[in-house]
C-alpha atoms as a PDB file:
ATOM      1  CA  UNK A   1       4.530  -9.696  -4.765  1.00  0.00           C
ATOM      2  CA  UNK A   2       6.507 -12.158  -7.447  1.00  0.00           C
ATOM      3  CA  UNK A   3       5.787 -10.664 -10.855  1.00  0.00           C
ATOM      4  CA  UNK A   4       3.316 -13.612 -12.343  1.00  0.00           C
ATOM      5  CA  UNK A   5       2.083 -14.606  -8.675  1.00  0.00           C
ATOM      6  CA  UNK A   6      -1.590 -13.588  -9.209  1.00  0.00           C
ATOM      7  CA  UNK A   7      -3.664 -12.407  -5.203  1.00  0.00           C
ATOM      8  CA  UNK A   8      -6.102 -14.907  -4.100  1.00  0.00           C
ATOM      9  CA  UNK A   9     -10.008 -14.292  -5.209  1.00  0.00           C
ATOM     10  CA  UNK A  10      -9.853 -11.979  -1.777  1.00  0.00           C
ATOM     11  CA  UNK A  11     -10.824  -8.654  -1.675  1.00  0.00           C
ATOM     12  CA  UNK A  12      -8.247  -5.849  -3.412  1.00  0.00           C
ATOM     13  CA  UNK A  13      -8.201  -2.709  -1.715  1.00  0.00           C
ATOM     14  CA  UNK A  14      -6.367   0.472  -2.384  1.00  0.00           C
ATOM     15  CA  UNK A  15      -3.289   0.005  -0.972  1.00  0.00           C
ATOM     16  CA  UNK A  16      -3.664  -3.250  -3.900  1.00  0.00           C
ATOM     17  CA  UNK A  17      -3.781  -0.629  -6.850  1.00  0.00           C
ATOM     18  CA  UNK A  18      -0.545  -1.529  -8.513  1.00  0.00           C
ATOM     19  CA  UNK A  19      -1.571  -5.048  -8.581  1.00  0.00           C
ATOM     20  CA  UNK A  20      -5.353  -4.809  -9.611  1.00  0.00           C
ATOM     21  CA  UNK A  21      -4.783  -5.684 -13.577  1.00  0.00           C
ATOM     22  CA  UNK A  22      -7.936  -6.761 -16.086  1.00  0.00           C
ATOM     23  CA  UNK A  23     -10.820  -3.972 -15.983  1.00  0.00           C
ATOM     24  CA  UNK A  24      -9.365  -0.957 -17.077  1.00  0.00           C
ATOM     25  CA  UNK A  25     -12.480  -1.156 -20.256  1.00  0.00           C
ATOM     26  CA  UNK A  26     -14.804  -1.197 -17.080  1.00  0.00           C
ATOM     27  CA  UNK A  27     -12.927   1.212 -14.699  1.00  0.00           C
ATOM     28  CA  UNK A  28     -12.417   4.012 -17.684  1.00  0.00           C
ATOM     29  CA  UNK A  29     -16.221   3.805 -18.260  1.00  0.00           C
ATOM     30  CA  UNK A  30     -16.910   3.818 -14.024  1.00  0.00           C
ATOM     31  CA  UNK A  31     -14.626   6.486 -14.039  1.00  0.00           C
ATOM     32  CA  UNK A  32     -16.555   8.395 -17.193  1.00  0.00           C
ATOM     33  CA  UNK A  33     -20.110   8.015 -15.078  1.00  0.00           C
ATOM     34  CA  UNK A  34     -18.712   9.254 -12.075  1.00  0.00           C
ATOM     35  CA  UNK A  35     -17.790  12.689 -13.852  1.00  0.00           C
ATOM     36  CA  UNK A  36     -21.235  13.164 -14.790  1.00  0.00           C
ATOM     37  CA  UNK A  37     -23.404  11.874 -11.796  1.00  0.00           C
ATOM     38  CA  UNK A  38     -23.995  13.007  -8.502  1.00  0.00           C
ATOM     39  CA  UNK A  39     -24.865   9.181  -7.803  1.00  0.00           C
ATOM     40  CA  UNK A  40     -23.468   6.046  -9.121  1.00  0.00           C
ATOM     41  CA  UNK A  41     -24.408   2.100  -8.009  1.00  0.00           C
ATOM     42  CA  UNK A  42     -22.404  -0.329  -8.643  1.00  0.00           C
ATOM     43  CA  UNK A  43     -24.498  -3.483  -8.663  1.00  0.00           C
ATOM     44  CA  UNK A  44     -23.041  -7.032  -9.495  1.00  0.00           C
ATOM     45  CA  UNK A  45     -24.002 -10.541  -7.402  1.00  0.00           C
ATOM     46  CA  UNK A  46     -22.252 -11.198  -4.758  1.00  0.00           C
ATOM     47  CA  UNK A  47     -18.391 -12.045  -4.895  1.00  0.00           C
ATOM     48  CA  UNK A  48     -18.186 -10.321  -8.737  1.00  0.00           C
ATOM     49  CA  UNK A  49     -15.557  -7.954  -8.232  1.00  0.00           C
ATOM     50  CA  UNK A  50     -17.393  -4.532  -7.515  1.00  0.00           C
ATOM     51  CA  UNK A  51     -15.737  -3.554  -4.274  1.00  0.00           C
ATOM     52  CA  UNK A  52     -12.790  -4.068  -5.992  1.00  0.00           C
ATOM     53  CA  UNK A  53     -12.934  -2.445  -8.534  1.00  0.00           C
ATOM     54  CA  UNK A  54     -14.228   0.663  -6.710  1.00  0.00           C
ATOM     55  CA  UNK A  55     -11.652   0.724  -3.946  1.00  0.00           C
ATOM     56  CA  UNK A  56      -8.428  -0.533  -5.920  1.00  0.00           C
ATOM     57  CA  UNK A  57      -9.741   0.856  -9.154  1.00  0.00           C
ATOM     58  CA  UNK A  58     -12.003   3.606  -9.047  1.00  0.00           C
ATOM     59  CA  UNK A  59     -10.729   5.767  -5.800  1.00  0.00           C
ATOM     60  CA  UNK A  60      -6.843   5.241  -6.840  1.00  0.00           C
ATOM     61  CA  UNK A  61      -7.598   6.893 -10.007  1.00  0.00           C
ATOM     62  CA  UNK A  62     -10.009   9.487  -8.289  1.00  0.00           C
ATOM     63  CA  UNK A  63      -7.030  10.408  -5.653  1.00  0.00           C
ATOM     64  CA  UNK A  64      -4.625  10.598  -8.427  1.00  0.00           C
ATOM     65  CA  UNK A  65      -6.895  13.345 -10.045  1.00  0.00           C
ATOM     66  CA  UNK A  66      -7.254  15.561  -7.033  1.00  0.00           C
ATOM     67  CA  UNK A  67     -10.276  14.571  -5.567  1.00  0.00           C
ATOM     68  CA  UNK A  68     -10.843  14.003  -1.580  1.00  0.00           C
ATOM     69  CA  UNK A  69     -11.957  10.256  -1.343  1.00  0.00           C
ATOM     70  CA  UNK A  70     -13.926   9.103   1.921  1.00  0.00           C
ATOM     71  CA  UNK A  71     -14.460   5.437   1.575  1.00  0.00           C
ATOM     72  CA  UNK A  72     -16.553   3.461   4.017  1.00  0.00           C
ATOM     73  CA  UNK A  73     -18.670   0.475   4.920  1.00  0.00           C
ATOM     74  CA  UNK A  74     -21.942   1.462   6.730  1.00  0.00           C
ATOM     75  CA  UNK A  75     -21.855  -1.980   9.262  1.00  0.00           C
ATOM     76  CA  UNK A  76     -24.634  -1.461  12.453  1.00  0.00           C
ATOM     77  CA  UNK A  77     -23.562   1.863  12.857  1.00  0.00           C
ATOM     78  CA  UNK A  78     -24.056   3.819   9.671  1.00  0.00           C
ATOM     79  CA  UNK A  79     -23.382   7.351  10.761  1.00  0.00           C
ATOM     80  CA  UNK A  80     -20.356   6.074  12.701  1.00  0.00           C
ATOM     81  CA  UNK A  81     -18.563   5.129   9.931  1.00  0.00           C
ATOM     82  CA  UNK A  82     -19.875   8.160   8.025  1.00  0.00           C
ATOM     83  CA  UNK A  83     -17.478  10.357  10.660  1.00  0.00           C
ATOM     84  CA  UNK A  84     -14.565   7.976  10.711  1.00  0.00           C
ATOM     85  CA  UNK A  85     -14.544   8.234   6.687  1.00  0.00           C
ATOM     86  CA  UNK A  86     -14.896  11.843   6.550  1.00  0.00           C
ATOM     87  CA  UNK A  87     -12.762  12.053   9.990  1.00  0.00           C
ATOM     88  CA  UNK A  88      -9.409  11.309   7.818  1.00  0.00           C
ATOM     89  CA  UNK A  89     -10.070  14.169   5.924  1.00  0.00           C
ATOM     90  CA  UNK A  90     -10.839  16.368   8.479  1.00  0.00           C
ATOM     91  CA  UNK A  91      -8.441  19.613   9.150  1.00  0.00           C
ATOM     92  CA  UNK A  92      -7.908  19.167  13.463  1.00  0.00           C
ATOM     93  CA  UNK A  93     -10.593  22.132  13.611  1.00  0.00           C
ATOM     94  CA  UNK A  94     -13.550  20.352  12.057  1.00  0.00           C
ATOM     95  CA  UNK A  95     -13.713  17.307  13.881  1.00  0.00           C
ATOM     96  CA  UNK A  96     -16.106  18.611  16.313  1.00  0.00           C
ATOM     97  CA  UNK A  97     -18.368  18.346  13.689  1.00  0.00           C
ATOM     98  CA  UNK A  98     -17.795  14.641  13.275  1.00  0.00           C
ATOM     99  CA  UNK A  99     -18.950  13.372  16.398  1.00  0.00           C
ATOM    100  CA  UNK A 100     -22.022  11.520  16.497  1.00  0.00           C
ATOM    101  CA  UNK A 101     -23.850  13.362  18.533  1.00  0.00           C
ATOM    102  CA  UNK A 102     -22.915  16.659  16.022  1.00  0.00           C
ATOM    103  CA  UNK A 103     -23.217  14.252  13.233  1.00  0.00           C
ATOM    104  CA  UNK A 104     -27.383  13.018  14.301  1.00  0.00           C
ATOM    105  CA  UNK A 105     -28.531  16.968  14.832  1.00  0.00           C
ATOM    106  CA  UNK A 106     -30.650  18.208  11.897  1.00  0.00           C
ATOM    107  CA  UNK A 107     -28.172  19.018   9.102  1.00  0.00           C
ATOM    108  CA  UNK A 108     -25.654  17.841  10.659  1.00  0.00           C
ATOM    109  CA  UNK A 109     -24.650  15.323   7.849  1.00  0.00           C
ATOM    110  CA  UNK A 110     -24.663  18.214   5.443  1.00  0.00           C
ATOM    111  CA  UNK A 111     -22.930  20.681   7.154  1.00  0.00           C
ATOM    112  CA  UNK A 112     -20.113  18.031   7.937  1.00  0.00           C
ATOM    113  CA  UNK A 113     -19.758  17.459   4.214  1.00  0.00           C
ATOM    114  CA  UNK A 114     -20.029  21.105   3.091  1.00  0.00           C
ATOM    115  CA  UNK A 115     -16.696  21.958   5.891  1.00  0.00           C
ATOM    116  CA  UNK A 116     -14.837  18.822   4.458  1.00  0.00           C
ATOM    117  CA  UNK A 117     -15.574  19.671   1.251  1.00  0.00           C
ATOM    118  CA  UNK A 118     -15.101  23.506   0.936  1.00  0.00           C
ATOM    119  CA  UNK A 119     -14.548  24.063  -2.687  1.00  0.00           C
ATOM    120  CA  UNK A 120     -13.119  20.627  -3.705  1.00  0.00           C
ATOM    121  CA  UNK A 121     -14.809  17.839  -5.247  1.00  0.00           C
ATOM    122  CA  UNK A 122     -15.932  15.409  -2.143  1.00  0.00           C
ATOM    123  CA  UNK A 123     -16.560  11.905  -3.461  1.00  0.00           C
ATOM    124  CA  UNK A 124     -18.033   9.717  -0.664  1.00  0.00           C
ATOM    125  CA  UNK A 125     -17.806   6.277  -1.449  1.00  0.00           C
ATOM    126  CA  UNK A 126     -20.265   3.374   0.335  1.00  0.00           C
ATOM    127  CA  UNK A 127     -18.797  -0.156  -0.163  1.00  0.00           C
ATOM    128  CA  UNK A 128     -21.482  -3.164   0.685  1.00  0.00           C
ATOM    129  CA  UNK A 129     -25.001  -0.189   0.950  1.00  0.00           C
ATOM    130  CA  UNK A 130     -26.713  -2.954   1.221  1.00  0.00           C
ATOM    131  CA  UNK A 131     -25.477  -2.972   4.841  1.00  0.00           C
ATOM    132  CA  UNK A 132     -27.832  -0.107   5.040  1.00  0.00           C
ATOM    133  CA  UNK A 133     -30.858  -2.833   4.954  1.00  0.00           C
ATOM    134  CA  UNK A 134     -28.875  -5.652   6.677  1.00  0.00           C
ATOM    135  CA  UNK A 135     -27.358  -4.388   9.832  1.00  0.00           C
ATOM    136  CA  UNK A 136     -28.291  -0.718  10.269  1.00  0.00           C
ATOM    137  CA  UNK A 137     -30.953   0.920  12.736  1.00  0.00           C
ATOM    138  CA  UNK A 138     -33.610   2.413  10.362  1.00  0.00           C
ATOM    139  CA  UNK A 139     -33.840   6.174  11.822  1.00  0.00           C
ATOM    140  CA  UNK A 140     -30.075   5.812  10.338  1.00  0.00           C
ATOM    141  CA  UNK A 141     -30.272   4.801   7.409  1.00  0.00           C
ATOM    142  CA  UNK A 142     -32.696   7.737   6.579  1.00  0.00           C
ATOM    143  CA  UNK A 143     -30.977  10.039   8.166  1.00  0.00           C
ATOM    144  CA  UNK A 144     -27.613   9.193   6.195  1.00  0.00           C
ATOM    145  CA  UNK A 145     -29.577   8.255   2.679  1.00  0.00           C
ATOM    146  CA  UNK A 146     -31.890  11.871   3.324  1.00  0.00           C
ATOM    147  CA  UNK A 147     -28.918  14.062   4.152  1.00  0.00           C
ATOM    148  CA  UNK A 148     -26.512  11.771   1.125  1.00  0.00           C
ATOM    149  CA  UNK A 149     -29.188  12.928  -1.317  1.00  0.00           C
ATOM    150  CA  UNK A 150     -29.761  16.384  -0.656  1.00  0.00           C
ATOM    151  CA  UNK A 151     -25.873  16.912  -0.744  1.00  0.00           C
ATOM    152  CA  UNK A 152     -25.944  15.249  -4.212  1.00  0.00           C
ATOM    153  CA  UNK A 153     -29.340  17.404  -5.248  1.00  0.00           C
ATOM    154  CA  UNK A 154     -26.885  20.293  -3.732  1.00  0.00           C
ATOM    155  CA  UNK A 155     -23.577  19.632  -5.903  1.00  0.00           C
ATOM    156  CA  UNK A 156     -21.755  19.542  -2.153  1.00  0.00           C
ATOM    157  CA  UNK A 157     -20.807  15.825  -3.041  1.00  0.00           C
ATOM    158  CA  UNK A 158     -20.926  12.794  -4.873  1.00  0.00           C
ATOM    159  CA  UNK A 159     -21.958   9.331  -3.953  1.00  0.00           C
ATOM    160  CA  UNK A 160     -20.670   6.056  -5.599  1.00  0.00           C
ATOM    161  CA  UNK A 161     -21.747   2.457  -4.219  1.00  0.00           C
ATOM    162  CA  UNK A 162     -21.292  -1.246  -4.279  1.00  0.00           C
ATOM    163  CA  UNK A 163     -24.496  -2.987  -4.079  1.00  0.00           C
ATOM    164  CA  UNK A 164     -25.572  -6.352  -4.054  1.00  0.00           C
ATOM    165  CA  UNK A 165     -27.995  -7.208  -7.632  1.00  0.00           C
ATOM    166  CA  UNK A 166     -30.578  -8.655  -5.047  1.00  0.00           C
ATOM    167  CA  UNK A 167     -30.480  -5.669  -2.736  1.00  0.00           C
ATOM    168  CA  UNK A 168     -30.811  -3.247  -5.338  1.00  0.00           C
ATOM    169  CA  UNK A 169     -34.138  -3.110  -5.749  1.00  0.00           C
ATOM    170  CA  UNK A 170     -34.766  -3.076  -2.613  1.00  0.00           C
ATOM    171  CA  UNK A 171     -37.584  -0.900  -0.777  1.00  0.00           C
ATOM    172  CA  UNK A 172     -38.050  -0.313   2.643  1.00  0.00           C
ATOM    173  CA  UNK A 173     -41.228   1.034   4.909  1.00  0.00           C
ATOM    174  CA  UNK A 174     -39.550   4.468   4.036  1.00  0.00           C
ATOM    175  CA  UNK A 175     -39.510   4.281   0.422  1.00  0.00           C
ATOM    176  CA  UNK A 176     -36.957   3.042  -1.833  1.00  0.00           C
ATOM    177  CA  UNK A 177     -33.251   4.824  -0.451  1.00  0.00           C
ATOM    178  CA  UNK A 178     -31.805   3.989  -4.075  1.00  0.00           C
ATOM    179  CA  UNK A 179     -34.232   6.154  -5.750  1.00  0.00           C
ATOM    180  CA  UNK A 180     -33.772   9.103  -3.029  1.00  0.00           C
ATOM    181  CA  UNK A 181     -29.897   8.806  -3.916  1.00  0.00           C
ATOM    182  CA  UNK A 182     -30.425   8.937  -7.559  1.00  0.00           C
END
């Protein structure tokens, strides 16, 4: 891109990074929470800049320190794009357990993370959660928030998401997933 020729109000993504300019103030503290927190929302109104700033921002800088990055959007199928995420960190031997059948079993969330994981820092990153409430099939979004949180109670893996402001608070039949994450 020109130097001065700014992207349109679109969407920057991480292959954007060297262009993303104006919240390093907010990044640096995003970047701050995320060392200490097993969970971190990022919640802004719609169109504010938070998916952004998480995938041009936030899991550049994360990358750049070492850390395996799975980013993904949960869309109708939820544990889906759980595998595909973790699927382009898998070593050819563990993606057996990414299937979705492997993926559905009891634990099988958890045991995916802790072989993707092994002993480095995992950092799973949900753009748009609120998808979650919107598109997905509730027996998976429990399934994917219950097994998310125990691998956070667990220290097998971190969770950072873009949310909505109106969806944050938002509870469903089974509870509120935003307070099972955190």
């Amino acid at each position: 891109m020109p130097e001065g020729e700014l992207l349109t109000l679109g969407l920057f993504r991480e292959a954007d990074a060297a262009d993303f300019r104006g919240r390093s103030k907010l990044l640096g503290r995003l970047i701050d929470d995320v060392k200490d927190a097993g969970f971190v929302a990022v919640v802004g109104p719609s169109g504010s800049g938070k998916s952004s700033l998480v995938l041009a921002g936030l899991v550049t800088q994360l990358r750049a320190r070492g850390c395996l990055v799975a980013t993904m959007t949960p869309g109708d199928d939820p544990i889906g794009s759980f595998g595909a995420a973790l699927g382009l960190l898998a070593a050819g031997d563990q993606a057996e357990l990414l299937s979705g059948a492997a993926l559905r079993r009891p634990d099988g969330i958890r045991r995916s993370i802790r072989a993707i994981a092994a002993n480095e820092r995992l950092v799973i990153v949900i753009d748009q959660l609120e998808e979650l409430w919107t598109l997905s099939d509730e027996d998976d979004r429990r399934r994917l928030v219950e097994a998310l949180a125990a691998a956070v109670r667990n220290g097998e893996g971190q969770v950072v998401a873009t949310v909505r402001a109106d969806f944050f608070d938002h509870d469903s039949e089974s509870g509120n997933s935003f307070q099972t994450l955190s």
